[in-house]
C-alpha atoms as a PDB file:
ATOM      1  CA  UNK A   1       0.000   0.000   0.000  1.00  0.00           C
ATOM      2  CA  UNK A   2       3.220   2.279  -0.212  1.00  0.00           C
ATOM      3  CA  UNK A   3       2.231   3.504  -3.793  1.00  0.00           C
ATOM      4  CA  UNK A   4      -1.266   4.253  -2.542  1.00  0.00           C
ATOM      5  CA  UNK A   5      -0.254   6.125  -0.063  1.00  0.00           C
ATOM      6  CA  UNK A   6       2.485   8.061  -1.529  1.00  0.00           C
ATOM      7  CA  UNK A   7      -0.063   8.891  -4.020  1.00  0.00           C
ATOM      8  CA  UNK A   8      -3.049   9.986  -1.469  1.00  0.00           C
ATOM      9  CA  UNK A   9      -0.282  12.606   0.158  1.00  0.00           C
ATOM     10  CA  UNK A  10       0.596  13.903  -3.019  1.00  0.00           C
ATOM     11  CA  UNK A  11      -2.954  14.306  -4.238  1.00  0.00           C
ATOM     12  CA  UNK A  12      -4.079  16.237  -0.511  1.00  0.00           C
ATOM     13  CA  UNK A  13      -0.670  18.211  -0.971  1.00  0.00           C
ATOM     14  CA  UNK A  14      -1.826  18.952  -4.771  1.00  0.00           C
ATOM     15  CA  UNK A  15      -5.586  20.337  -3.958  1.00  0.00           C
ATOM     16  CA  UNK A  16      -3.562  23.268  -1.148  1.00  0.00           C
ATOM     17  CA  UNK A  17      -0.963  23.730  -4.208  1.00  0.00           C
ATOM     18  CA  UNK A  18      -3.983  24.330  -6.844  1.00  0.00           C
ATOM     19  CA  UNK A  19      -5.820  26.894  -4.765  1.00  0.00           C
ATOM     20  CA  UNK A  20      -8.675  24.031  -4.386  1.00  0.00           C
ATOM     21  CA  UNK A  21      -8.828  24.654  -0.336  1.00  0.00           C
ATOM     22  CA  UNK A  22      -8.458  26.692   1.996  1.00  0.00           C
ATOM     23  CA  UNK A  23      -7.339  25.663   5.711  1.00  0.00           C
ATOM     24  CA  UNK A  24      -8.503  21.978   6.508  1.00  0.00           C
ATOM     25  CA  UNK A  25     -11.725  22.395   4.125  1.00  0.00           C
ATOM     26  CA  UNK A  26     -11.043  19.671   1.719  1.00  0.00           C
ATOM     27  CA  UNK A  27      -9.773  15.969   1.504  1.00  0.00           C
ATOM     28  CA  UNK A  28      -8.638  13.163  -1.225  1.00  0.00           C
ATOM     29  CA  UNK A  29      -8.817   9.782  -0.992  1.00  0.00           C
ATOM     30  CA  UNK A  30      -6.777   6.555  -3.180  1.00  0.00           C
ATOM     31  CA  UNK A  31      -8.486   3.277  -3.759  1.00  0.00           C
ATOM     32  CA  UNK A  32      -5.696   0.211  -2.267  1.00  0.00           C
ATOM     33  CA  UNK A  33      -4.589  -2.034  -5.678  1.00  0.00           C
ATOM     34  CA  UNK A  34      -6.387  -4.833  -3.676  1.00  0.00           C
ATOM     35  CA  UNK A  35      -9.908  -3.093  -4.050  1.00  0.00           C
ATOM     36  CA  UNK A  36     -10.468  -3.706  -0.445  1.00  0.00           C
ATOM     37  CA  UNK A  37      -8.789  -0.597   1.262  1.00  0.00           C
ATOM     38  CA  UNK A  38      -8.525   2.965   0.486  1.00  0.00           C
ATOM     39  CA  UNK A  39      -5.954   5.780   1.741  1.00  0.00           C
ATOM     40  CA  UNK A  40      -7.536   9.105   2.767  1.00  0.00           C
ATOM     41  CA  UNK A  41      -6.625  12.154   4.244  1.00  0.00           C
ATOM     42  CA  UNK A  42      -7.022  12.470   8.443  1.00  0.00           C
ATOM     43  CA  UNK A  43      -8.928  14.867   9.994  1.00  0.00           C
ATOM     44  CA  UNK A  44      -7.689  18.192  11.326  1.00  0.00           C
ATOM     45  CA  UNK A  45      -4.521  18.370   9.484  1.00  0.00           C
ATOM     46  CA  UNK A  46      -3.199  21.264   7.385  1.00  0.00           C
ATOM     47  CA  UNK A  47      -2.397  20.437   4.059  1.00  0.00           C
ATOM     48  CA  UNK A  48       1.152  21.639   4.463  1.00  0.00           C
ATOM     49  CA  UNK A  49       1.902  19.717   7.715  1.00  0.00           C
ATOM     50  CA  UNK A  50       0.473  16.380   6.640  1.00  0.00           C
ATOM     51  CA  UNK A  51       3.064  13.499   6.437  1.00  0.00           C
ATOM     52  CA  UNK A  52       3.085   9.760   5.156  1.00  0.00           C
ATOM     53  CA  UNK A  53       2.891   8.197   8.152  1.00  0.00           C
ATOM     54  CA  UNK A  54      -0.625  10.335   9.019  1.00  0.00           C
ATOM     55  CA  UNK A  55      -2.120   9.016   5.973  1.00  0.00           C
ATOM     56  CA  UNK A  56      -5.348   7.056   7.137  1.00  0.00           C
ATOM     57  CA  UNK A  57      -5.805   3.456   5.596  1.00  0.00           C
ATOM     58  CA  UNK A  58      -9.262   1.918   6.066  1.00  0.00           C
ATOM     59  CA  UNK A  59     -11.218  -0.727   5.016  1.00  0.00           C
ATOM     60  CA  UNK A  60     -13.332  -0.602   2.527  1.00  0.00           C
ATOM     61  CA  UNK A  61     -16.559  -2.771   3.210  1.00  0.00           C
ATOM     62  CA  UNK A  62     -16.142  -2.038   7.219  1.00  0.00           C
ATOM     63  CA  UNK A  63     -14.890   1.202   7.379  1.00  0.00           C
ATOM     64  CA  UNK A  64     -12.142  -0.230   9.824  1.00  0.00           C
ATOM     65  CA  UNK A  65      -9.386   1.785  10.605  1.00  0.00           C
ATOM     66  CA  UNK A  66      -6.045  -0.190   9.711  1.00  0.00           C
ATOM     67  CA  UNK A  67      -3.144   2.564  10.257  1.00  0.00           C
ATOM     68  CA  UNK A  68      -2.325   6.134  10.468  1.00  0.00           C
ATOM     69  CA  UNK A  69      -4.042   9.161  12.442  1.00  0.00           C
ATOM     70  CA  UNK A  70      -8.234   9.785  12.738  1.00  0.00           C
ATOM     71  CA  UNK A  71      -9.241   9.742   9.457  1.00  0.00           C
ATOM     72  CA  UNK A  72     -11.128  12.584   7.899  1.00  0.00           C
ATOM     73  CA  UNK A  73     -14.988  13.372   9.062  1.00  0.00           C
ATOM     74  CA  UNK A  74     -16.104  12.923   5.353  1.00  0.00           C
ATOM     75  CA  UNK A  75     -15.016   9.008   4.916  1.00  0.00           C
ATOM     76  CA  UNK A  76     -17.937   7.238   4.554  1.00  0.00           C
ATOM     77  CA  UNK A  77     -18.661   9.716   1.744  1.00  0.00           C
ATOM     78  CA  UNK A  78     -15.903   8.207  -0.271  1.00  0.00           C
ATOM     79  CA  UNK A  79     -16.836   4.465   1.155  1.00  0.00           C
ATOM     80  CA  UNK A  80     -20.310   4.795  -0.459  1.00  0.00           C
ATOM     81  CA  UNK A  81     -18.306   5.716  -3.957  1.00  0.00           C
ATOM     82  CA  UNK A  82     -16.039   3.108  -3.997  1.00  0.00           C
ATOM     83  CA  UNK A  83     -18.453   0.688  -2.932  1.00  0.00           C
ATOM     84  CA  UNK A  84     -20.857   1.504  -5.608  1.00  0.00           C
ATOM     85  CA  UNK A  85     -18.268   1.784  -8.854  1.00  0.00           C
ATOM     86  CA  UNK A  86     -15.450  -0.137  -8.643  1.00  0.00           C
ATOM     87  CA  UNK A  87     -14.033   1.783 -11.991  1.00  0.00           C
ATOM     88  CA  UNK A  88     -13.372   4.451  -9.479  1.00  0.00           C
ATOM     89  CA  UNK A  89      -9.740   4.759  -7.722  1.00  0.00           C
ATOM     90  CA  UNK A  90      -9.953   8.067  -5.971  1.00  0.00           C
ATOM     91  CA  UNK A  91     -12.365  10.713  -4.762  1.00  0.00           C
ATOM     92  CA  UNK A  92     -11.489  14.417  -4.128  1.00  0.00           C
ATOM     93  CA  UNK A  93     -14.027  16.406  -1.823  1.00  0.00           C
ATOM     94  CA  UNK A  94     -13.233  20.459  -1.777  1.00  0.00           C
ATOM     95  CA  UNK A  95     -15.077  23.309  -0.917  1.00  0.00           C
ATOM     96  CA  UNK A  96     -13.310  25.489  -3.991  1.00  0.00           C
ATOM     97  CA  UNK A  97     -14.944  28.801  -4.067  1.00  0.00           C
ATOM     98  CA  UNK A  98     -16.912  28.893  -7.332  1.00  0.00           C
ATOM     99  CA  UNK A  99     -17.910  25.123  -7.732  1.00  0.00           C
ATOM    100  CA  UNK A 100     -19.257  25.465  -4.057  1.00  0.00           C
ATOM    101  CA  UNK A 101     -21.049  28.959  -4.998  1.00  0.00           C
ATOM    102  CA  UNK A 102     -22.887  26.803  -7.535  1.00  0.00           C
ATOM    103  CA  UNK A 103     -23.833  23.870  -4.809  1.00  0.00           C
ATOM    104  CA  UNK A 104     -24.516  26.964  -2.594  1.00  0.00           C
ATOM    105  CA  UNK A 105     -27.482  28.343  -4.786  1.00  0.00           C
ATOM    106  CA  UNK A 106     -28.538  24.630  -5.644  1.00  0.00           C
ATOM    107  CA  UNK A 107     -27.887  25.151  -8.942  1.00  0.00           C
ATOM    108  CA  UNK A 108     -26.243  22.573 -12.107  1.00  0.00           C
ATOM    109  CA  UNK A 109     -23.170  24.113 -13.947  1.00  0.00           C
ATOM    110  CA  UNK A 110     -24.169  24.201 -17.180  1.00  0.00           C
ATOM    111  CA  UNK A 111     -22.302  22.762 -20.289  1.00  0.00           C
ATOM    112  CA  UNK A 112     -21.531  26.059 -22.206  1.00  0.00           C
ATOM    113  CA  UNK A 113     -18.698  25.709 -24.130  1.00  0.00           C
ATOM    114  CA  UNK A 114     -16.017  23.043 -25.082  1.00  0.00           C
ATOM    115  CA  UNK A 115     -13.802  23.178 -22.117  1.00  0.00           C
ATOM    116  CA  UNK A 116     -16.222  21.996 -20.367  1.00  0.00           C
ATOM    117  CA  UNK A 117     -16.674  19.330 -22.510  1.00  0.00           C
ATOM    118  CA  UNK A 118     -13.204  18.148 -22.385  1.00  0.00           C
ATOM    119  CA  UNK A 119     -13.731  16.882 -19.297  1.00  0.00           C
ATOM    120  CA  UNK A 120     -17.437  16.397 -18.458  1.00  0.00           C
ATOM    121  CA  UNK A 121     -20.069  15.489 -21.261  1.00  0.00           C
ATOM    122  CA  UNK A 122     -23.270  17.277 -19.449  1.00  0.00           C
ATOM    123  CA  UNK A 123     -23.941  19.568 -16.822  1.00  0.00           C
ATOM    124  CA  UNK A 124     -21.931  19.312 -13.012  1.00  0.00           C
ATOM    125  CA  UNK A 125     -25.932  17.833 -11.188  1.00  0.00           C
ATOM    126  CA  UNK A 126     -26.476  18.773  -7.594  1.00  0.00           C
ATOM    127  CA  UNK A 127     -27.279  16.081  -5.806  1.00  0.00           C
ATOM    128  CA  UNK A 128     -30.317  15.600  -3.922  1.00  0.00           C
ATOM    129  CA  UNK A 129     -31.002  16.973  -0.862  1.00  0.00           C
ATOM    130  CA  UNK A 130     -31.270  14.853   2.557  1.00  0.00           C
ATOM    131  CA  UNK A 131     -34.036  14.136   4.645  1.00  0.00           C
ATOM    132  CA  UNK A 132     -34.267  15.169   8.076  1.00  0.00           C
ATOM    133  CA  UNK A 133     -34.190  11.483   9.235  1.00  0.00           C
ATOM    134  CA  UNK A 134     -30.779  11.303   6.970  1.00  0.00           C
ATOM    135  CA  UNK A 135     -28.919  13.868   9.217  1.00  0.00           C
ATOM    136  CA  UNK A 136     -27.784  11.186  11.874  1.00  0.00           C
ATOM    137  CA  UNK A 137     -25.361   9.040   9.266  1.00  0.00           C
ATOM    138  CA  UNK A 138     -24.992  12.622   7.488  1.00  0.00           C
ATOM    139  CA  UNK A 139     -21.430  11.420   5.548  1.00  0.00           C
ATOM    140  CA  UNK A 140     -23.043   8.121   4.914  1.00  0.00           C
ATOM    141  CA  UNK A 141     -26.345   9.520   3.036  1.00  0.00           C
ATOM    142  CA  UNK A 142     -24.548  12.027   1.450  1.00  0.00           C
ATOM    143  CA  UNK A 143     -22.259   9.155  -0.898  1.00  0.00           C
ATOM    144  CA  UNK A 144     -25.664   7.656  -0.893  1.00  0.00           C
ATOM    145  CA  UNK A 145     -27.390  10.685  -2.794  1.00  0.00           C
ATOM    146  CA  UNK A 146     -24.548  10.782  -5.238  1.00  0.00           C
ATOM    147  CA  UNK A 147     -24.466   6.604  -5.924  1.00  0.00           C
ATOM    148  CA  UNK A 148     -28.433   7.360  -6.191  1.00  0.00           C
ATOM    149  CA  UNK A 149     -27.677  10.364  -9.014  1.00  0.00           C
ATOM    150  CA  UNK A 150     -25.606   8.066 -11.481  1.00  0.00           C
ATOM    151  CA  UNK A 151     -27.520   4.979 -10.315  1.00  0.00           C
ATOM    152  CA  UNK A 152     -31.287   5.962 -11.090  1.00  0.00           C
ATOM    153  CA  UNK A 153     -30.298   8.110 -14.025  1.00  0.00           C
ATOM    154  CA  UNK A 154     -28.229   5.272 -15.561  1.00  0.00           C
ATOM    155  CA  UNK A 155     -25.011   7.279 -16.102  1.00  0.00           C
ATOM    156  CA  UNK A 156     -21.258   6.335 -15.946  1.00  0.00           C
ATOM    157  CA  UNK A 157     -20.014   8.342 -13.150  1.00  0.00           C
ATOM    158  CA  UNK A 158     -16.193   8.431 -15.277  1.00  0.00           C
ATOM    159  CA  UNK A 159     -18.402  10.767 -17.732  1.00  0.00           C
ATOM    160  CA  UNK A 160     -19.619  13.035 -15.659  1.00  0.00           C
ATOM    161  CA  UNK A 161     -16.931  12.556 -12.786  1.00  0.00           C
ATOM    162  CA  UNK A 162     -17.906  15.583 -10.878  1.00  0.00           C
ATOM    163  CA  UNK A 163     -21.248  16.295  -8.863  1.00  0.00           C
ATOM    164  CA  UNK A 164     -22.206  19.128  -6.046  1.00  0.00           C
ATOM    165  CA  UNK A 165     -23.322  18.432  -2.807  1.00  0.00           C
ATOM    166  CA  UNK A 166     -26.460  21.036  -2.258  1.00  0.00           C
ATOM    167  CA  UNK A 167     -25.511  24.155  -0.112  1.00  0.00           C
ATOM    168  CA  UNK A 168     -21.573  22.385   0.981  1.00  0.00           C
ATOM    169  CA  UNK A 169     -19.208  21.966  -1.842  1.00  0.00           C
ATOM    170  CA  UNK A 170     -17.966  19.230  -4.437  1.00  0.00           C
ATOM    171  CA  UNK A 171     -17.160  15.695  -5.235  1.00  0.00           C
ATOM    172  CA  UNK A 172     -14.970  14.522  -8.093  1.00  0.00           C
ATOM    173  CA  UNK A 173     -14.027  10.874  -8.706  1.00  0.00           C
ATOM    174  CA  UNK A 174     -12.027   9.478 -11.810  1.00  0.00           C
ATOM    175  CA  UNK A 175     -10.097   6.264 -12.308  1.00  0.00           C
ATOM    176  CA  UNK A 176      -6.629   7.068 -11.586  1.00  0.00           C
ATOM    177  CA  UNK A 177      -5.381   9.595  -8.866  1.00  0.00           C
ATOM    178  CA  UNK A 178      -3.443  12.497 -11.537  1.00  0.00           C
ATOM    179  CA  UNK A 179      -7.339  11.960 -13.430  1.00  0.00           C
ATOM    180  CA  UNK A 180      -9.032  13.110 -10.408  1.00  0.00           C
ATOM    181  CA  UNK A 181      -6.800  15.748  -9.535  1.00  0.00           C
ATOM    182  CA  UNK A 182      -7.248  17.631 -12.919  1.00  0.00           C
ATOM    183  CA  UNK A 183     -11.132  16.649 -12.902  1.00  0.00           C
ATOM    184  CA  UNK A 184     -10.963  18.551  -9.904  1.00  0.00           C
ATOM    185  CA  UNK A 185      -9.096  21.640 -11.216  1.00  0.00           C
ATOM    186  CA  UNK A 186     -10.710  21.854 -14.232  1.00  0.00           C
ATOM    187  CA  UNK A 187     -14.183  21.741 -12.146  1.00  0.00           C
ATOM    188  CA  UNK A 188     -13.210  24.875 -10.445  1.00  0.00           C
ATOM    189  CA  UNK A 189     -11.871  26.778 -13.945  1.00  0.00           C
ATOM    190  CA  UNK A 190     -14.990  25.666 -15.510  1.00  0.00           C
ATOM    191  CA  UNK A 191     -17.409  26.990 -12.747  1.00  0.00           C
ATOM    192  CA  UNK A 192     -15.789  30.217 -13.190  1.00  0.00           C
ATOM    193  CA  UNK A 193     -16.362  30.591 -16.323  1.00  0.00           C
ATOM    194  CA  UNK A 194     -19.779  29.544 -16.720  1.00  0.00           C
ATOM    195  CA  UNK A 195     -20.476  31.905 -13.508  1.00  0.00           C
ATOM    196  CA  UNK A 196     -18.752  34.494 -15.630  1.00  0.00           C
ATOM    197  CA  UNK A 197     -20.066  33.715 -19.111  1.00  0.00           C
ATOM    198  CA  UNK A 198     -23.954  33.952 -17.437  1.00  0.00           C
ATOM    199  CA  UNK A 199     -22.928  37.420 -15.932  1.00  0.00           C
ATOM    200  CA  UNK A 200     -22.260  38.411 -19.654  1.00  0.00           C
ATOM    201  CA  UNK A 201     -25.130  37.002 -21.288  1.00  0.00           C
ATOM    202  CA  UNK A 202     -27.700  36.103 -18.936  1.00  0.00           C
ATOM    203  CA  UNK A 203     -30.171  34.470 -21.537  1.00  0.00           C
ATOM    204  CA  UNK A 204     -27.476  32.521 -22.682  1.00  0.00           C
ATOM    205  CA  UNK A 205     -28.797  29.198 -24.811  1.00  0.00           C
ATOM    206  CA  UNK A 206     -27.388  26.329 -26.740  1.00  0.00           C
ATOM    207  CA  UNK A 207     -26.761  26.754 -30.076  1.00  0.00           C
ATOM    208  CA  UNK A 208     -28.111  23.749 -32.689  1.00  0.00           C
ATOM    209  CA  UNK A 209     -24.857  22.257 -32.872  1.00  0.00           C
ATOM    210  CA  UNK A 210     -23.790  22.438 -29.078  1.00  0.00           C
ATOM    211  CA  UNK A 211     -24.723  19.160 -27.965  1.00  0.00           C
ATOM    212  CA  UNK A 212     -22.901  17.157 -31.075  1.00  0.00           C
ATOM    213  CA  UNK A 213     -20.181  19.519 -30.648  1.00  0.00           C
ATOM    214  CA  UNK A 214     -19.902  19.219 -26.980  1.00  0.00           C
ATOM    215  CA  UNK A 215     -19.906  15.409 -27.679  1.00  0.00           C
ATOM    216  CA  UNK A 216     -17.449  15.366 -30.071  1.00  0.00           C
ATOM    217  CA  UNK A 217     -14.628  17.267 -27.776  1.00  0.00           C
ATOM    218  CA  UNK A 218     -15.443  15.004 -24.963  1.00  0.00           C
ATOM    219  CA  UNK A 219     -14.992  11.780 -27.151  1.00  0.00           C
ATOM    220  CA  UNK A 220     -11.957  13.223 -28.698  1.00  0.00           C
ATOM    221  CA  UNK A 221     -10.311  13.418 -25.605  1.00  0.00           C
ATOM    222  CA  UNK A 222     -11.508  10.541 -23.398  1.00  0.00           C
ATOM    223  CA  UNK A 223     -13.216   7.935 -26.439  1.00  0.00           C
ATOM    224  CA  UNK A 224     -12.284   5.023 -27.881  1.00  0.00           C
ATOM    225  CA  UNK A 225     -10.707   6.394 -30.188  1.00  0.00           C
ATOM    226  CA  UNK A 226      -9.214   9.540 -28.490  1.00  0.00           C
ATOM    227  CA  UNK A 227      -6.828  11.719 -30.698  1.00  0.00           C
ATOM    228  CA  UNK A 228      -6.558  14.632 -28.456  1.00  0.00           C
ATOM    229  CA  UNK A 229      -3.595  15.933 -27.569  1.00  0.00           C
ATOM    230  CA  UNK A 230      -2.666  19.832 -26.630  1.00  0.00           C
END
């Protein structure tokens, strides 16, 4: 589990260097190569000051803590998406300032141009919001309302690996750790510009071609049959 955890402190280290959190408000978590642990970020520690031997490594299916220091508050958020797609190896959680703006007016980013599209092939959802009777196992129902997003609307999570939690922040998933990471930052450029870009034109709509064009960039990059290459 060396690799994984090397990994899961350079991803936490990444999201402080990318301007993705501020103080402890974030956290990044590596799937084990044996599919039955994960390495995640404790809780409490500043980005800067966190160390390999801190690094939390827990079981998947019990949640059982195997080594390092408490593990971070917002674990069984990441449980509930490992558990539910295995073609998921790590999970980013932030609270980056325009992404979260969107979850904070419970509001989609919308797909508006072709950057977007690079990396996501539809609009960033919001997840649903809990119940009242879902606030005691709060982390818990929360990876439950995102498995429940992809899961009732049939959609691979890898294609749209981003979703907001309503009124806290964001989730981004991908299937290697360097995938997430730039899932994550592009998430943050993208719900600046789309903030931006309504500013400007408020009545903003998709043009006829949008959708096949939005497709096309996201297949050229991530398809089959990629080609992409900047």
């Amino acid at each position: 589990m060396n690799k994984e955890i090397e990994d899961c402190l350079y991803l936490n280290k990444s999201l402080k260097d990318n301007n993705l959190v501020k103080l402890t408000w974030g956290n990044a978590s590596v799937l084990c190569e044996d599919g039955k642990h994960l390495a995640i970020k404790p809780s409490g520690v500043g980005f800067d000051n966190l160390t390999y031997s801190q690094i939390c490594i827990i079981e998947l299916y019990t949640g059982k803590l195997i080594s390092g220091m408490k593990p971070s508050v917002d674990t069984s958020i990441h449980l509930e998406i490992y558990k539910a797609f295995p073609e998921i190896k790590s999970v980013i959680h932030s609270h980056s300032k325009f992404a979260t703006s969107w979850a904070q007016a419970f509001k989609s980013i919308p797909i508006l141009g072709t950057t977007h599209a690079d990396y996501f092939l539809s609009d960033i959802p919001v997840a649903r919001q809990l119940e009242k009777n879902e606030l005691d196992q709060y982390e818990k129902n929360l990876g439950q309302s995102i498995v429940d997003y992809f899961q009732s609307k049939k959609i691979n999570p890898l294609n749209i690996p981003a979703i907001l939690l309503p009124g806290h922040g964001a989730m981004v998933f991908s299937d290697s750790p360097q995938r997430t990471l730039e899932c994550a930052i592009v998430l943050e450029e993208i719900a600046e510009m789309a903030y931006y870009t309504k500013v400007i034109n408020p009545q903003i709509q998709p043009c006829r071609l949008s959708k096949d064009l939005y497709t096309k960039h996201f297949e050229r990059k991530n398809g089959i049959n990629k080609y992409y290459g900047q």
